[in-house]
C-alpha atoms as a PDB file:
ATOM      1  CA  UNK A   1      61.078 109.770 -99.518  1.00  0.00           C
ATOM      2  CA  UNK A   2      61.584 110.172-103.316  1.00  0.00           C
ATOM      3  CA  UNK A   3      65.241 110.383-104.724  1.00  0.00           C
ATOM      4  CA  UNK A   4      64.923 114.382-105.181  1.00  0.00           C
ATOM      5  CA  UNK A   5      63.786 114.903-101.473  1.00  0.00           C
ATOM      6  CA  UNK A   6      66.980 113.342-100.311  1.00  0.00           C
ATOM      7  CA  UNK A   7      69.045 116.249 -98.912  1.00  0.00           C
ATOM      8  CA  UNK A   8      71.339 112.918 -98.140  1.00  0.00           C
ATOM      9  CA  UNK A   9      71.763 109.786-100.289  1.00  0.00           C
ATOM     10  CA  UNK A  10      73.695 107.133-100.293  1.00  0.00           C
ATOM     11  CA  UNK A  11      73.482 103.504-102.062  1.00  0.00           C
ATOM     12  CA  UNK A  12      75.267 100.362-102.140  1.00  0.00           C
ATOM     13  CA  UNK A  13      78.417 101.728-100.245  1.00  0.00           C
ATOM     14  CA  UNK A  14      80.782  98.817-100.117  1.00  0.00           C
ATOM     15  CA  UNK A  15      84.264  99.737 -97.883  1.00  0.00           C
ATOM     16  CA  UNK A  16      87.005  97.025 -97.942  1.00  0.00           C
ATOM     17  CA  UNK A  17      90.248  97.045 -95.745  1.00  0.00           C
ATOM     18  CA  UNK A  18      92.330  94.311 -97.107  1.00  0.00           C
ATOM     19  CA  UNK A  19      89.937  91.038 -96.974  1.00  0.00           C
ATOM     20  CA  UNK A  20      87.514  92.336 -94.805  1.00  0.00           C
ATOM     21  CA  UNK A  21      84.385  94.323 -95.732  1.00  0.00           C
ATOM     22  CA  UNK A  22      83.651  97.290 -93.163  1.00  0.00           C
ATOM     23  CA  UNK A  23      80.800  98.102 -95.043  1.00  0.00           C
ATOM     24  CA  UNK A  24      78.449  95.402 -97.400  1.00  0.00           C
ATOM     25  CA  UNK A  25      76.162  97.433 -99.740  1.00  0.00           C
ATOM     26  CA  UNK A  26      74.803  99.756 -97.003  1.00  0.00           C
ATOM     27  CA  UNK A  27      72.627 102.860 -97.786  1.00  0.00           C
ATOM     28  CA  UNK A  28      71.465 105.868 -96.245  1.00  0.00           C
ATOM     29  CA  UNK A  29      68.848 108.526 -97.056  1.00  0.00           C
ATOM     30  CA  UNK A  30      67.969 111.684 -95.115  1.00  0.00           C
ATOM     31  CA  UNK A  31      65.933 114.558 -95.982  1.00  0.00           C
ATOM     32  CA  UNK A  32      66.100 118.141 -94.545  1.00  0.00           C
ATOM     33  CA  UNK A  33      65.507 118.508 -91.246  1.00  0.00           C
ATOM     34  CA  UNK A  34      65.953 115.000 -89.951  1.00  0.00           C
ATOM     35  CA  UNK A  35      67.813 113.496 -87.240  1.00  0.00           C
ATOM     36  CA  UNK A  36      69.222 109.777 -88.191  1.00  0.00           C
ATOM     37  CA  UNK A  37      71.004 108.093 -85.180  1.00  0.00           C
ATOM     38  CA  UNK A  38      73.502 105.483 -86.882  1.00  0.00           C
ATOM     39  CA  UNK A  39      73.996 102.561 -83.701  1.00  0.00           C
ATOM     40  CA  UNK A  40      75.740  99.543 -83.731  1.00  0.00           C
ATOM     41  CA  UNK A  41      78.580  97.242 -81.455  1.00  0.00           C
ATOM     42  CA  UNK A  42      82.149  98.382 -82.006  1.00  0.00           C
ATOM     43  CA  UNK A  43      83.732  97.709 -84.913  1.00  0.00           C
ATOM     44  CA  UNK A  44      80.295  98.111 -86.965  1.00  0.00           C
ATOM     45  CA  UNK A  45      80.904 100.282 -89.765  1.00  0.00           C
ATOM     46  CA  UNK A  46      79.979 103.594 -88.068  1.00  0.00           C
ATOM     47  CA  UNK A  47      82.860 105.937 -88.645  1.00  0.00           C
ATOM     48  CA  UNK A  48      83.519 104.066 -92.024  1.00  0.00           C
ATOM     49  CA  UNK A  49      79.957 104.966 -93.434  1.00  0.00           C
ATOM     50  CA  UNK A  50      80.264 108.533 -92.005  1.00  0.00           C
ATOM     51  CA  UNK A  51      83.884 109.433 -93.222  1.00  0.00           C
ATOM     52  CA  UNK A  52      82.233 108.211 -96.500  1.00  0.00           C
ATOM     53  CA  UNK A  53      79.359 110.696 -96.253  1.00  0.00           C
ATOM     54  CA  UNK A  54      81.773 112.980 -95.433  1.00  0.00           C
ATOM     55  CA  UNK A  55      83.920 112.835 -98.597  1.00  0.00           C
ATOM     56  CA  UNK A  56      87.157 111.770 -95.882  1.00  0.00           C
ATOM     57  CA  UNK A  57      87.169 107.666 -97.880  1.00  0.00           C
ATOM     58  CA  UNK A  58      86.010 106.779-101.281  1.00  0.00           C
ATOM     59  CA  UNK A  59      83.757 103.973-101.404  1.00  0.00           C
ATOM     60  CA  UNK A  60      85.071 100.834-103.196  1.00  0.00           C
ATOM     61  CA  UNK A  61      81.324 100.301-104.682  1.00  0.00           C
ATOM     62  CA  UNK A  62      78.525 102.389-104.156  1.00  0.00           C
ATOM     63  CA  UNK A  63      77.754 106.238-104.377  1.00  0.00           C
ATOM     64  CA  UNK A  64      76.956 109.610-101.885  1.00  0.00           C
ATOM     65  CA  UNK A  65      74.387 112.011-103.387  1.00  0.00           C
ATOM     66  CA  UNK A  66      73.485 115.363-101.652  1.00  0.00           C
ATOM     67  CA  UNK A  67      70.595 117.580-102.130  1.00  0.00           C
ATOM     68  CA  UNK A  68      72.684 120.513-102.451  1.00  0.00           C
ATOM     69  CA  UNK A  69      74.916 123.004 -99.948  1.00  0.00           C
ATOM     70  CA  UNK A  70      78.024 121.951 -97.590  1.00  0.00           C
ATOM     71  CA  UNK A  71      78.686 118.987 -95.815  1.00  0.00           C
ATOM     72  CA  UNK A  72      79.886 119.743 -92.013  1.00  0.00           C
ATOM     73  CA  UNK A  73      81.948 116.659 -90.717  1.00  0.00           C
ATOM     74  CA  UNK A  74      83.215 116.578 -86.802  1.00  0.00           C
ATOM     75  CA  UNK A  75      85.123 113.888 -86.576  1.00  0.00           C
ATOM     76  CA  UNK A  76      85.420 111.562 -82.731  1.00  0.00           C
ATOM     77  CA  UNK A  77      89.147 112.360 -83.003  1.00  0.00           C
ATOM     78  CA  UNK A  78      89.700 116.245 -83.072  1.00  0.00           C
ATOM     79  CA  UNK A  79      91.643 117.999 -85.806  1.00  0.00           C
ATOM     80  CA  UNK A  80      93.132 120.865 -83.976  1.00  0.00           C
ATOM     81  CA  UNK A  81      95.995 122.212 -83.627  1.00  0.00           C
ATOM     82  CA  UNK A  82      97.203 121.925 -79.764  1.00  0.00           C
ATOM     83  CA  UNK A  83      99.651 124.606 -79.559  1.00  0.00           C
ATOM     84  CA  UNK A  84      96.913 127.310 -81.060  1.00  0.00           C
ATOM     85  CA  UNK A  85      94.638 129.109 -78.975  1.00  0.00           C
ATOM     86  CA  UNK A  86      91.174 128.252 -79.275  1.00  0.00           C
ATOM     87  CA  UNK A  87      90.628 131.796 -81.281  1.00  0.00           C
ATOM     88  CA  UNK A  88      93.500 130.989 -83.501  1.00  0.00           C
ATOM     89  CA  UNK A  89      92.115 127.635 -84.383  1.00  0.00           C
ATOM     90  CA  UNK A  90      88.923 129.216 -85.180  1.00  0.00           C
ATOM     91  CA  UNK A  91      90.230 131.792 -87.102  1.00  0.00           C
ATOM     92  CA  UNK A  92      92.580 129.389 -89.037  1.00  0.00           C
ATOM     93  CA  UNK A  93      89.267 127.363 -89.827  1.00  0.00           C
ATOM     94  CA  UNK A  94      87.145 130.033 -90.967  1.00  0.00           C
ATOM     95  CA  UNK A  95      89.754 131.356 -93.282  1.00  0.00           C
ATOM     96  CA  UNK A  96      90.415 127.996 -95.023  1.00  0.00           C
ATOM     97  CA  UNK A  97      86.618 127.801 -95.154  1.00  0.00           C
ATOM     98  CA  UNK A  98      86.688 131.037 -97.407  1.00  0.00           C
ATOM     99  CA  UNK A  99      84.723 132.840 -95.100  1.00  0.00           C
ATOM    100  CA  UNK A 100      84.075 136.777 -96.098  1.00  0.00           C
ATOM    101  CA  UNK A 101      84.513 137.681 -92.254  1.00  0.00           C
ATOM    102  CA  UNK A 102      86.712 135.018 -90.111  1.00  0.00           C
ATOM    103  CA  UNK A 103      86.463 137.650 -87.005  1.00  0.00           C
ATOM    104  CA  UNK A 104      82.881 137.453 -87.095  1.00  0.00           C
ATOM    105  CA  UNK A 105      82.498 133.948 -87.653  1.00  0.00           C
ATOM    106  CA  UNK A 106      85.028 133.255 -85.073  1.00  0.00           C
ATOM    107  CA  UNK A 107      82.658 135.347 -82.622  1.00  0.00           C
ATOM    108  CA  UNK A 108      79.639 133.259 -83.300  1.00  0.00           C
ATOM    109  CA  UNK A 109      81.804 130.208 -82.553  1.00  0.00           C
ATOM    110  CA  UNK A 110      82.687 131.077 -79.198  1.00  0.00           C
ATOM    111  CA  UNK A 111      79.798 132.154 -78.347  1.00  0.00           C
ATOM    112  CA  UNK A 112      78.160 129.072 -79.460  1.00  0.00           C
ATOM    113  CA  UNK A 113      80.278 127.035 -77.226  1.00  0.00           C
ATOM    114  CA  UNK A 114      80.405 129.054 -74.177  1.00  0.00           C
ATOM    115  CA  UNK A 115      84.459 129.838 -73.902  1.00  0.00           C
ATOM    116  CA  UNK A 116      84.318 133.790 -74.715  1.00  0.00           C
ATOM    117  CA  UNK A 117      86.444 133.771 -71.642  1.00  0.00           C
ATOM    118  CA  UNK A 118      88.955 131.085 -72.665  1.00  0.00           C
ATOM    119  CA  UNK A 119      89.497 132.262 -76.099  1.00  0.00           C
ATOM    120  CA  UNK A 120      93.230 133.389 -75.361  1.00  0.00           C
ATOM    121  CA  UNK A 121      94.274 129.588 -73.854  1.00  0.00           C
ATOM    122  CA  UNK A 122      96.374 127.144 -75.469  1.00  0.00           C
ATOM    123  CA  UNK A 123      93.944 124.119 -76.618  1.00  0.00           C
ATOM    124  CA  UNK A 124      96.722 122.058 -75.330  1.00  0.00           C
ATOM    125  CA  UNK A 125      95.513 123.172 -71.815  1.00  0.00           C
ATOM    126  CA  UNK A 126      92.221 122.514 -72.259  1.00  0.00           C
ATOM    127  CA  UNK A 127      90.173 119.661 -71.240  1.00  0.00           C
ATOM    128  CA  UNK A 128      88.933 117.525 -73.346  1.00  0.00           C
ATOM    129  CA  UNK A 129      85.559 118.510 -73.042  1.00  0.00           C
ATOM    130  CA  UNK A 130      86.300 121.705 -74.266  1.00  0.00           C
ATOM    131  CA  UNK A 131      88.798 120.424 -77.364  1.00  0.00           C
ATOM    132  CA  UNK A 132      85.436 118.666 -77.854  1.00  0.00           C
ATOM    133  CA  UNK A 133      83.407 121.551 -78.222  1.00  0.00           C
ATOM    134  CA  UNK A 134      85.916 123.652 -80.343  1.00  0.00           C
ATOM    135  CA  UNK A 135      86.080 120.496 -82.295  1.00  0.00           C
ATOM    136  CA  UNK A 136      82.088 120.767 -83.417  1.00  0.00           C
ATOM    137  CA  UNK A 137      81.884 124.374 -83.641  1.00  0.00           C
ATOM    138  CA  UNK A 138      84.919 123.807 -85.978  1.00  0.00           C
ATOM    139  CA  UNK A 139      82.675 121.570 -87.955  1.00  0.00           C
ATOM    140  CA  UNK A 140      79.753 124.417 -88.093  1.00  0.00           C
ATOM    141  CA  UNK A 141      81.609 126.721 -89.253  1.00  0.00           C
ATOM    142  CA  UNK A 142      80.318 126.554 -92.679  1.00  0.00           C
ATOM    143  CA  UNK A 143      76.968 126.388 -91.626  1.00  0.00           C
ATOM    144  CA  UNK A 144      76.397 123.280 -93.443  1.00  0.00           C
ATOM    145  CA  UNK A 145      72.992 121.684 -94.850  1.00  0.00           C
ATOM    146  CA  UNK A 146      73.977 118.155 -93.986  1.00  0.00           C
ATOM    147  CA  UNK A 147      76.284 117.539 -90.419  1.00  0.00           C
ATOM    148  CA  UNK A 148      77.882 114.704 -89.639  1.00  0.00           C
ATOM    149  CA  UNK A 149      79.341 113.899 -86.261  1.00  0.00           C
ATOM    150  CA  UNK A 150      81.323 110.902 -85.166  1.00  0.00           C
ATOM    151  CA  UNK A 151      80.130 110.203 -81.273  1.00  0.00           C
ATOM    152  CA  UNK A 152      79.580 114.061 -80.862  1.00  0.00           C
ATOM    153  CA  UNK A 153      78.923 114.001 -76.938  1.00  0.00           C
ATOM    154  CA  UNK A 154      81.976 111.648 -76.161  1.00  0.00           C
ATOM    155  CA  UNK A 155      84.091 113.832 -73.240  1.00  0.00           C
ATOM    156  CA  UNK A 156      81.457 116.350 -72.158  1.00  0.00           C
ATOM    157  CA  UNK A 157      79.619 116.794 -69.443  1.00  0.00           C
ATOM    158  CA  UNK A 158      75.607 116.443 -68.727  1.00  0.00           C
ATOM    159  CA  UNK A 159      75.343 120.099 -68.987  1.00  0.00           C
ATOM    160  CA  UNK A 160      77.391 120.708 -72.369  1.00  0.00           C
ATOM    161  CA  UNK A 161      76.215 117.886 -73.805  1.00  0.00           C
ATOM    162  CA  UNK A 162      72.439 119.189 -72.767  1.00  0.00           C
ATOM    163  CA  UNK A 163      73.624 122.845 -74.674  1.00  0.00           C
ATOM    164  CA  UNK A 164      75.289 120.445 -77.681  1.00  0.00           C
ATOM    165  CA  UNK A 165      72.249 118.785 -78.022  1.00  0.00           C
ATOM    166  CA  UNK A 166      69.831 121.744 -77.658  1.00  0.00           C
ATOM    167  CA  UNK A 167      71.648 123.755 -80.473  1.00  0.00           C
ATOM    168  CA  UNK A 168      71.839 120.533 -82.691  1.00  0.00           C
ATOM    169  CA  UNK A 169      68.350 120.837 -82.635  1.00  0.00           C
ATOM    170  CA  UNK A 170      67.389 124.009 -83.137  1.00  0.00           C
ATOM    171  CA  UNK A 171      69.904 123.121 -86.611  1.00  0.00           C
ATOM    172  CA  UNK A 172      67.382 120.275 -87.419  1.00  0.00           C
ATOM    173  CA  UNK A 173      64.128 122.476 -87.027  1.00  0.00           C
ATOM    174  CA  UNK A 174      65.704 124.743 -89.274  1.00  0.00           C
ATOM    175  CA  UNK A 175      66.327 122.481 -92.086  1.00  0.00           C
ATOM    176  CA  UNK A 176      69.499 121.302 -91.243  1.00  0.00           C
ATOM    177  CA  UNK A 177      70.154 117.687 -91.954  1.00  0.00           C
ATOM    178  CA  UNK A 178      72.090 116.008 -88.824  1.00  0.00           C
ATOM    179  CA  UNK A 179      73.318 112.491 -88.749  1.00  0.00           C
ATOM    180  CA  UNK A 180      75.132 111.414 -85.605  1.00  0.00           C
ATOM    181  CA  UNK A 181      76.825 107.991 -84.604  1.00  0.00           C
ATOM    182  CA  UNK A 182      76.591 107.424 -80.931  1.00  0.00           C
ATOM    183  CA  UNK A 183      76.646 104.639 -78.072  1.00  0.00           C
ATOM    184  CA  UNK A 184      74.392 106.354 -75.918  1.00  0.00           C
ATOM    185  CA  UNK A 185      70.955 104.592 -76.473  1.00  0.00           C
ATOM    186  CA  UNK A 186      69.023 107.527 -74.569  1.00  0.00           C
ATOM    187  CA  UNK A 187      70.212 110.072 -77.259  1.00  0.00           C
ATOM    188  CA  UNK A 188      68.967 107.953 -80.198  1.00  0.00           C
ATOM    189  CA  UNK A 189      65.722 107.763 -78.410  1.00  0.00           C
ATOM    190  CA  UNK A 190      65.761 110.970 -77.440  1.00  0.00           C
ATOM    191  CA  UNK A 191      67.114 113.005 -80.533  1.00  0.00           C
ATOM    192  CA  UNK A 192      66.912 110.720 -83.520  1.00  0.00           C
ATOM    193  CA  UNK A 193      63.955 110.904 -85.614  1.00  0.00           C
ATOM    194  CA  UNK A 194      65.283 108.054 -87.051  1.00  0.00           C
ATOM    195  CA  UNK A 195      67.786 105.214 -86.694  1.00  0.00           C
ATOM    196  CA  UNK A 196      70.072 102.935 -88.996  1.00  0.00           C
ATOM    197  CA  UNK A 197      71.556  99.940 -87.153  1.00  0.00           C
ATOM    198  CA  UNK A 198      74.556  98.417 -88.301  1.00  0.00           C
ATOM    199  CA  UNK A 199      76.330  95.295 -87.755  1.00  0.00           C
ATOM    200  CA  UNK A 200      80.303  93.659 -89.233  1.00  0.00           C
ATOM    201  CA  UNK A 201      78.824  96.461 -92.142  1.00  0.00           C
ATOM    202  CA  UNK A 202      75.532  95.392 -92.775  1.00  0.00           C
ATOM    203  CA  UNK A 203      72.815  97.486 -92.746  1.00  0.00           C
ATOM    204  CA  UNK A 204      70.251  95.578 -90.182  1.00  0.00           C
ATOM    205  CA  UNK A 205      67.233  98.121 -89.825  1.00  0.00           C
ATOM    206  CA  UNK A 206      66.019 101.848 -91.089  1.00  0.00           C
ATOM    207  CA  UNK A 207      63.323 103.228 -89.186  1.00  0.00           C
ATOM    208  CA  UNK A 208      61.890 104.712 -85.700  1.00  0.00           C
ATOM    209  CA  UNK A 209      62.657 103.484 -82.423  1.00  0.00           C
ATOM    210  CA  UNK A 210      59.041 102.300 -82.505  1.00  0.00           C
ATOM    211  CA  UNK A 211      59.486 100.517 -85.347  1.00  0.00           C
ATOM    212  CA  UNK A 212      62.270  98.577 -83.960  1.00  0.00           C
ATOM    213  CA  UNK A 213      60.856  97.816 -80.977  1.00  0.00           C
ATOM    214  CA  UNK A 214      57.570  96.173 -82.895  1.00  0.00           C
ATOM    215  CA  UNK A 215      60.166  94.534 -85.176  1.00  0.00           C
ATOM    216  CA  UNK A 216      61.590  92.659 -82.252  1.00  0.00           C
ATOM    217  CA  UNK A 217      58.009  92.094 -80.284  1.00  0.00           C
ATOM    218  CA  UNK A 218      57.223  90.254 -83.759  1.00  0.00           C
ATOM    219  CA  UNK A 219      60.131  88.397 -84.172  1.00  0.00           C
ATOM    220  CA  UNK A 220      59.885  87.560 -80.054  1.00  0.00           C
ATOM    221  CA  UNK A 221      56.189  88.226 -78.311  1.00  0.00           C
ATOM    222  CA  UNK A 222      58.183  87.236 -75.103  1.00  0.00           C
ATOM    223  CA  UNK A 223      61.314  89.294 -75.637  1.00  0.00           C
ATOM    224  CA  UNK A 224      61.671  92.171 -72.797  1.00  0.00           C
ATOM    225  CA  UNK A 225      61.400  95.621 -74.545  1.00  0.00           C
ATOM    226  CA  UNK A 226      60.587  97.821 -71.915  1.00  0.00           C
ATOM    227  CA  UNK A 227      62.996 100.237 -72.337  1.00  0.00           C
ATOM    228  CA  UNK A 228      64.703 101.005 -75.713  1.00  0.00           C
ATOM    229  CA  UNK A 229      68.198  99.787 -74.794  1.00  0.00           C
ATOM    230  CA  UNK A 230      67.005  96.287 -74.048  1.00  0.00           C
ATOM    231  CA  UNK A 231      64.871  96.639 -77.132  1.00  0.00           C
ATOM    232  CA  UNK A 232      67.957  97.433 -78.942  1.00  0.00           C
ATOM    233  CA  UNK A 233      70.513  94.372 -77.382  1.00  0.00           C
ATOM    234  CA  UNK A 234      66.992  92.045 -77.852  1.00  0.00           C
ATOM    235  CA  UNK A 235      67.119  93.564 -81.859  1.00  0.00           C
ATOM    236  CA  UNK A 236      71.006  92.329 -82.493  1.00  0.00           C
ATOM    237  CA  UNK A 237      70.277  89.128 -80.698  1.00  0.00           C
ATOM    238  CA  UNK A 238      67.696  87.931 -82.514  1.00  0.00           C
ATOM    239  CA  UNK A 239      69.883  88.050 -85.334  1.00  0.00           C
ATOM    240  CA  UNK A 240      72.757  87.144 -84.122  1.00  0.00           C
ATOM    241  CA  UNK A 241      74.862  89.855 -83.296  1.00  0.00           C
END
């Protein structure tokens, strides 16, 4: 991918908290339409590297280039407001977004995530599933070309996460750029063109789940790959993580 085909860029981000580095010179590209998975133990650098891409934290070193359009960011942690309805926190959004028609957009929302029916309830009463889904359609709002989302499936169901994932998609295939952190193996394999694995904030691979799992039959002819989870733990083991 050449520098202008990057609809996401980043190079050399270096985060420090105090002594410790949360992020070591890591860097990121994406073009439009692709799905990177960004994987890695706790404590990795994952939220760090997407609040970055996000604009949320300034890098101490390094720099975030994008192709061009918004930047969607859902957060792990939603930023609601619990005593709002769900249509009021919509509407609030959409309005501080600038948008020409917050009743409309507001419509497509709730749609979107399925609670028509709940629009009226306090998000307070909600569970936290659906905070979860207001939470992303809060973040799609501005119908961004690059979205970020910080463990987007983390409280929902098989079936909303099935619908989350679905409609994610359909974003990708229609040039939307999508990078998602996650600890569910299955959706890197199953939704990530691509993956970046991180470890204590280094950047330790870039590439397809193929590609990883070659990288580790190469390193170890004997290592057990046959699914991509133990491909993954046999990955960070061989060096030393």
């Amino acid at each position: 991918m050449s520098r202008d085909d990057a609809a996401l860029e980043a190079r050399g981000l270096v985060k420090l908290y105090g002594e410790r580095e949360a992020l070591r010179g890591v860097g990121l590209e994406a073009a439009a339409g692709e799905r990177v998975a960004v994987i890695g133990p706790n404590g990795a650098g994952k939220t760090t590297l997407l609040s970055i891409l996000a604009g949320i934290l300034r890098p101490d070193e390094g720099e975030v280039r994008t192709g061009g359009g918004e930047v969607g960011w859902v957060p792990q942690q939603a930023a609601l407001y619990r005593r709002l309805t769900v249509e009021e926190n919509l509407m609030l959004f959409a309005r501080l977004e600038g948008h020409g028609d917050p009743l409309a957009s507001t419509e497509r929302m709730l749609d979107l995530i399925g609670l028509r029916e709940r629009r009226g309830e306090i998000l307070a009463r909600l569970s936290g599933g659906n905070r979860q889904r207001v939470n992303i359609a809060i973040g799609l709002l501005a119908q961004p070309a690059v979205l970020l989302l910080d463990e987007p499936g983390v409280g929902l169901d098989l079936r909303q996460r099935a619908r989350l994932w679905e409609f994610i998609s359909a974003l990708a295939d229609d040039g939307t750029t999508v990078v998602f952190s996650t600890h569910d193996i299955q959706e890197v394999e199953r939704y990530g063109d691509r993956l970046l694995v991180l470890a204590d904030g280094e950047s330790l691979f870039d590439g397809s789940a193929d590609a990883l799992r070659a990288a580790v039959r190469e390193a170890s002819p004997e290592a057990a790959v046959g699914d991509f989870e133990s491909a993954v733990v046999a990955f960070l083991r061989q060096r030393g993580r």
